[in-house]
Protein backbone atom coordinates (compact mmCIF):
# COMPACT_ATOMS: atom_id res chain seq x y z
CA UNK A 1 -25.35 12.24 7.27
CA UNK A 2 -21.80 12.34 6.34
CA UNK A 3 -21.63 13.09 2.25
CA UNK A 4 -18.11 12.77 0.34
CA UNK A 5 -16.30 11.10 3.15
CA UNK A 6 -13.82 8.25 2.12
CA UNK A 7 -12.07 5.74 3.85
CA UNK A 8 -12.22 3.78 7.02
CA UNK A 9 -11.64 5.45 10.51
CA UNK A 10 -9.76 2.31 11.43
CA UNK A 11 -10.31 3.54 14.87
CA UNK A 12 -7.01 6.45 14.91
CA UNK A 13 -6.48 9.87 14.52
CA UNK A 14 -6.06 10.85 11.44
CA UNK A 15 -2.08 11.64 11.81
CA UNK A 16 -1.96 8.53 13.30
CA UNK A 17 -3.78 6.45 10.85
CA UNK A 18 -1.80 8.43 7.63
CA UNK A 19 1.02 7.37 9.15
CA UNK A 20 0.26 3.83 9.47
CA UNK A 21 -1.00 3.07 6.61
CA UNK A 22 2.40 5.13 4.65
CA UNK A 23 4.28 2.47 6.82
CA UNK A 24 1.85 -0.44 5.90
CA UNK A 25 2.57 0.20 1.95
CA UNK A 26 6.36 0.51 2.41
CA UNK A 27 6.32 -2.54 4.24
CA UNK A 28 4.50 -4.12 1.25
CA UNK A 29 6.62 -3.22 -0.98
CA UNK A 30 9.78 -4.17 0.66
CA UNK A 31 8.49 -7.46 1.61
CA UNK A 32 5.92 -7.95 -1.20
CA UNK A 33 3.35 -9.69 1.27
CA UNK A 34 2.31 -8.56 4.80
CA UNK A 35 0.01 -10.44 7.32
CA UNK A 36 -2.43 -7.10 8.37
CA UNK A 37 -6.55 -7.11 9.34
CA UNK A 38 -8.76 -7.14 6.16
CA UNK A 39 -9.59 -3.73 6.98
CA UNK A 40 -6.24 -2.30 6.77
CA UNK A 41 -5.29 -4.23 3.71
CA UNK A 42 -8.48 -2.60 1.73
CA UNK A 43 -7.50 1.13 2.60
CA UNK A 44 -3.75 0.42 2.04
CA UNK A 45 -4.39 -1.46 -1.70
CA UNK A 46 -4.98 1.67 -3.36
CA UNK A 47 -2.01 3.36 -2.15
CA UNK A 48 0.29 0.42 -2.96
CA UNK A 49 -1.13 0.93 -6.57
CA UNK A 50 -1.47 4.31 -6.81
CA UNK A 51 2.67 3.98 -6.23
CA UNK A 52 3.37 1.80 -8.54
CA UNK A 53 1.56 3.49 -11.04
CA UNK A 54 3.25 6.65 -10.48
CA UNK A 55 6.85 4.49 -10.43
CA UNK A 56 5.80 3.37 -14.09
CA UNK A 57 5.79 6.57 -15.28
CA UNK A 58 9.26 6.20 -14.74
CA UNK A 59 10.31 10.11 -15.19
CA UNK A 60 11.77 12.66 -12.94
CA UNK A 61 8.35 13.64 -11.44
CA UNK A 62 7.30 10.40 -10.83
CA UNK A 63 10.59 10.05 -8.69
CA UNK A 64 10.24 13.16 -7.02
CA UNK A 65 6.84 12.29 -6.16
CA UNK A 66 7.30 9.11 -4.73
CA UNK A 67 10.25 10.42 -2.40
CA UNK A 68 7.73 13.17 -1.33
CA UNK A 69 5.48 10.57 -0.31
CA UNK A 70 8.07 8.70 1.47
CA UNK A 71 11.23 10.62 2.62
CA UNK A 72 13.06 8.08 4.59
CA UNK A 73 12.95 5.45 2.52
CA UNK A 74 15.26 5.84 -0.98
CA UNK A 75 15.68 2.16 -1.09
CA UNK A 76 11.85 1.20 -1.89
CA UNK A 77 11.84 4.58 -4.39
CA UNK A 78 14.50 2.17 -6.03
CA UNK A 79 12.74 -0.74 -6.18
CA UNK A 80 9.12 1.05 -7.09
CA UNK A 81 11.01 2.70 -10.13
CA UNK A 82 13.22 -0.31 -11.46
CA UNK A 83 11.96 -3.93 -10.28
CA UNK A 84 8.49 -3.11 -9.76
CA UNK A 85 7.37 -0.96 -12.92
CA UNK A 86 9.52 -3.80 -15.12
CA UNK A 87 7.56 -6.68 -13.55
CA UNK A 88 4.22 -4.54 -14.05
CA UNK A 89 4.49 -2.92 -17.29
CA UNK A 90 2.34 -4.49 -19.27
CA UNK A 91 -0.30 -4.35 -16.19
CA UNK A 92 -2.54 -1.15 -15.96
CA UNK A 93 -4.35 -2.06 -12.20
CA UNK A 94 -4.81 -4.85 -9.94
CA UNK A 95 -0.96 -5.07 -8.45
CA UNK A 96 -2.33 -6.28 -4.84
CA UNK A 97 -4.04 -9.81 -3.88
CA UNK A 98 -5.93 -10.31 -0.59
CA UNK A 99 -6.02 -13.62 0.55
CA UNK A 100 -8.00 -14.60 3.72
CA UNK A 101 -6.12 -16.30 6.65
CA UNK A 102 -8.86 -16.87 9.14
CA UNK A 103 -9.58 -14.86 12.03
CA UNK A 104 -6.82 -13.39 15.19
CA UNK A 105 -7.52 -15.65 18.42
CA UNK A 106 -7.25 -12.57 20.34
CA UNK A 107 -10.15 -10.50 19.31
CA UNK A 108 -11.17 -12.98 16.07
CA UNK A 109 -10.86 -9.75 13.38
CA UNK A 110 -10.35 -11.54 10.10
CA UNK A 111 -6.56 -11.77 9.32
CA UNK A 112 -5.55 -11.48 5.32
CA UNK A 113 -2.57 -11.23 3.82
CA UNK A 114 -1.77 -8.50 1.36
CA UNK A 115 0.53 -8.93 -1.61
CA UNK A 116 1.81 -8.00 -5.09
CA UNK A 117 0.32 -10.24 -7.52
């Protein structure tokens, strides 16, 4: 029996799935709403808000933090630290909505989209 284990599997390795879901967030918050299964979009939540919270610390750790999460992309470090912890200051959680889109005609997993509230 598998104690202390978090987090879904989502069927990767785990380099593969880190990855995935880092590029999942950045795409959320360049684009404030992505079209993802409802799987992905309930591991990737709490890293969406776990960033903004660090961006609305707003100080030279928070920065330095969020670039060492995401190296390659100084543009969304930008927008975490000045649009996003503005619009969300006076809001301690809940930055992300799921909404349910119905199901992929492929393979009929349940398609959501993911957004900043």
């Amino acid at each position: 029996m598998p104690h202390r284990v978090a987090g879904r599997k989502l069927s990767r390795k785990p380099s593969h799935r880190l990855s995935m879901l880092a590029n999942l967030a950045v795409a959320i918050v360049r684009y404030e709403r992505v079209k993802t299964t409802e799987a992905k979009a309930k591991e990737v939540r709490g890293i969406v808000d776990g960033m903004i919270v660090t961006a609305k610390r707003g100080d030279l750790a928070a920065r330095r933090a969020l670039v060492a999460q995401m190296p390659h992309e100084p543009l969304i470090v930008d927008k975490l630290m000045g649009e996003l912890a503005d619009k969300y200051a006076d809001r301690s959680s809940g930055f992300t909505r799921i909404v349910k889109l119905g199901e992929r005609l492929g393979d009929a997993a349940p398609i959501v989209q993911i957004e900043l509230v």
